[in-house]
Protein backbone atom coordinates (compact mmCIF):
# COMPACT_ATOMS: atom_id res chain seq x y z
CA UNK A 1 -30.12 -18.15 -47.76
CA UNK A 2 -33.53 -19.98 -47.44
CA UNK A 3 -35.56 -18.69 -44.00
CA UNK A 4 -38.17 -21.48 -42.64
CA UNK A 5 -40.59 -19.58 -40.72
CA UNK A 6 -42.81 -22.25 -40.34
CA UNK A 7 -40.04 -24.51 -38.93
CA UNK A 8 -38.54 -21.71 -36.63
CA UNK A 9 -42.04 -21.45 -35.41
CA UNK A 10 -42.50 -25.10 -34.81
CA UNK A 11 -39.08 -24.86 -33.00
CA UNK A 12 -40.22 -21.80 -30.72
CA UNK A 13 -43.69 -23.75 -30.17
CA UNK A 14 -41.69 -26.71 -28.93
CA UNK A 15 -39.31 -24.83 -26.70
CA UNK A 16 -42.16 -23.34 -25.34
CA UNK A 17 -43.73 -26.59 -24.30
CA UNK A 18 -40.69 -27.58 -23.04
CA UNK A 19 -40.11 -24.77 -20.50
CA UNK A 20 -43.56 -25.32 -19.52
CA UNK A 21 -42.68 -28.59 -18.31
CA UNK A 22 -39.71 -28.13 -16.79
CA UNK A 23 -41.49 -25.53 -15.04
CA UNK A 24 -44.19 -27.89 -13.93
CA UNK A 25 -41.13 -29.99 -12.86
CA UNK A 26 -39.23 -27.69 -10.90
CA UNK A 27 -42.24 -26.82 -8.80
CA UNK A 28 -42.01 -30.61 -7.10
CA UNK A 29 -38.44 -30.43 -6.56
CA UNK A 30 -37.04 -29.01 -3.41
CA UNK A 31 -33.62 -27.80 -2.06
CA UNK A 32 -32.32 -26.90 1.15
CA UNK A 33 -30.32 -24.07 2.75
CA UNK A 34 -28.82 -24.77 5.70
CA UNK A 35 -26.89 -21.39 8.30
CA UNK A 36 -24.97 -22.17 11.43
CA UNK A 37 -23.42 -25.28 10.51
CA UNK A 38 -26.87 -27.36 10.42
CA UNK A 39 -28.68 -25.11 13.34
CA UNK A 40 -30.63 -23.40 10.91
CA UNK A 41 -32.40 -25.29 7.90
CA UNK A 42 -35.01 -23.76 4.84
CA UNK A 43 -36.34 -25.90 2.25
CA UNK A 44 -37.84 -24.05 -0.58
CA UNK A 45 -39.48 -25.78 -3.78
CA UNK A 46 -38.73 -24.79 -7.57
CA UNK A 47 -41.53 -22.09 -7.22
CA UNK A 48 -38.94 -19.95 -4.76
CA UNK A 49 -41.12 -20.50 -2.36
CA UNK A 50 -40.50 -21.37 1.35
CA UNK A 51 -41.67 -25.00 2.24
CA UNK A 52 -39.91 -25.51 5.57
CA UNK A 53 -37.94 -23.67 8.43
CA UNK A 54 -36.10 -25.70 11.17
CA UNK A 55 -34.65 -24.17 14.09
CA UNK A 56 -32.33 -26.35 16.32
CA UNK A 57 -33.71 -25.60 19.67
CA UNK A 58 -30.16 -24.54 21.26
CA UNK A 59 -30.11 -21.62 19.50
CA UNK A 60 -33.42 -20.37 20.37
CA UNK A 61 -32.95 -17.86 22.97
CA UNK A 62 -34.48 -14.57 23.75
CA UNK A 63 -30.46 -13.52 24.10
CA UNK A 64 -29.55 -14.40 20.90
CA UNK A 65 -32.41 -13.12 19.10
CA UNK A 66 -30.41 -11.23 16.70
CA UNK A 67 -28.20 -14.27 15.76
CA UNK A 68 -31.39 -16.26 15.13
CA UNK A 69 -32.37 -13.76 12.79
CA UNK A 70 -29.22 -13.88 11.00
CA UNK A 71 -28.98 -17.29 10.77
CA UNK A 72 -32.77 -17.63 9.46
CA UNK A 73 -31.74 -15.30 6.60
CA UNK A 74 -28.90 -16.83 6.06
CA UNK A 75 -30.87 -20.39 5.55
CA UNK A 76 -33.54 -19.11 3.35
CA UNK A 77 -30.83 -16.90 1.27
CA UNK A 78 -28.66 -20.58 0.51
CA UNK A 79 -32.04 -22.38 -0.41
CA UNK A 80 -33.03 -19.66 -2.85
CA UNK A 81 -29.97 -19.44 -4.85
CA UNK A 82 -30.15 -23.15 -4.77
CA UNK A 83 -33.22 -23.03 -6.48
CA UNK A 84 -32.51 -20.32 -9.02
CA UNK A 85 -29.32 -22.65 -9.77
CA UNK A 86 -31.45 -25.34 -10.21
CA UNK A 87 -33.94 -23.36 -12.39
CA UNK A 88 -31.52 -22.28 -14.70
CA UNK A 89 -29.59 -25.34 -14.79
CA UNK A 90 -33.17 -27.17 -15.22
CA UNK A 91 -34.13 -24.87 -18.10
CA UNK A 92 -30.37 -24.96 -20.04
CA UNK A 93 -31.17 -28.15 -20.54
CA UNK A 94 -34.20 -27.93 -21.71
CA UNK A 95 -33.65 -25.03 -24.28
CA UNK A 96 -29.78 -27.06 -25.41
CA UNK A 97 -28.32 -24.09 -23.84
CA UNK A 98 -30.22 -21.57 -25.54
CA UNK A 99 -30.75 -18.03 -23.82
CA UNK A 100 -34.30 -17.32 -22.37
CA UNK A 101 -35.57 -14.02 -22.45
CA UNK A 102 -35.50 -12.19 -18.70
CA UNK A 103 -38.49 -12.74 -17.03
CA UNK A 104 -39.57 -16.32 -18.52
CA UNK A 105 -39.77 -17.82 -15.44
CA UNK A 106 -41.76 -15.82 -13.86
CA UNK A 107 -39.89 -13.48 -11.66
């Protein structure tokens, strides 16, 4: 059995700068999560962060303050597993499926 070093090297070097850029990528990208059928939207970016929040104004009410909070959570909770879906489905491709080691992106 003949191991390349240099060549797995080259390989790891070129994954590397290939999850760097899909990286870079994902960071412009956004994705929205939307709670209460529409009344509640979040867009977050590839960075998990929190671009947006839109509240339809009927459900803003000192009455329903608890719902509000609910459905806020709710919002931002669909728009971050959209974006960790997206990350990993982002990075698959980039790799040809191969596993990253935890942590790679970042989090």
């Amino acid at each position: 059995m003949d191991f390349d070093l240099k060549n797995l090297f080259e390989t790891a070097q070129k994954v590397q700068s290939e999850v760097a850029r899909v990286k870079a990528e994902l960071a412009e990208k956004t994705v929205t999560g939307e709670a209460g059928g529409g009344l509640v939207r979040c867009v977050a970016n590839g960075k998990g962060e929190v671009v947006s929040l839109d509240i339809d104004p009927s459900v803003i009410n000192a009455a329903e303050k608890q719902l509000l909070e609910q459905l806020v959570a709710g919002a931002v909770n669909v728009a971050l597993d959209a974006v960790r879906d997206l990350a990993q489905s982002e990075l698959s491709r980039a790799t040809g499926g191969l596993p990253l080691p935890a942590g790679l992106m970042g989090s």
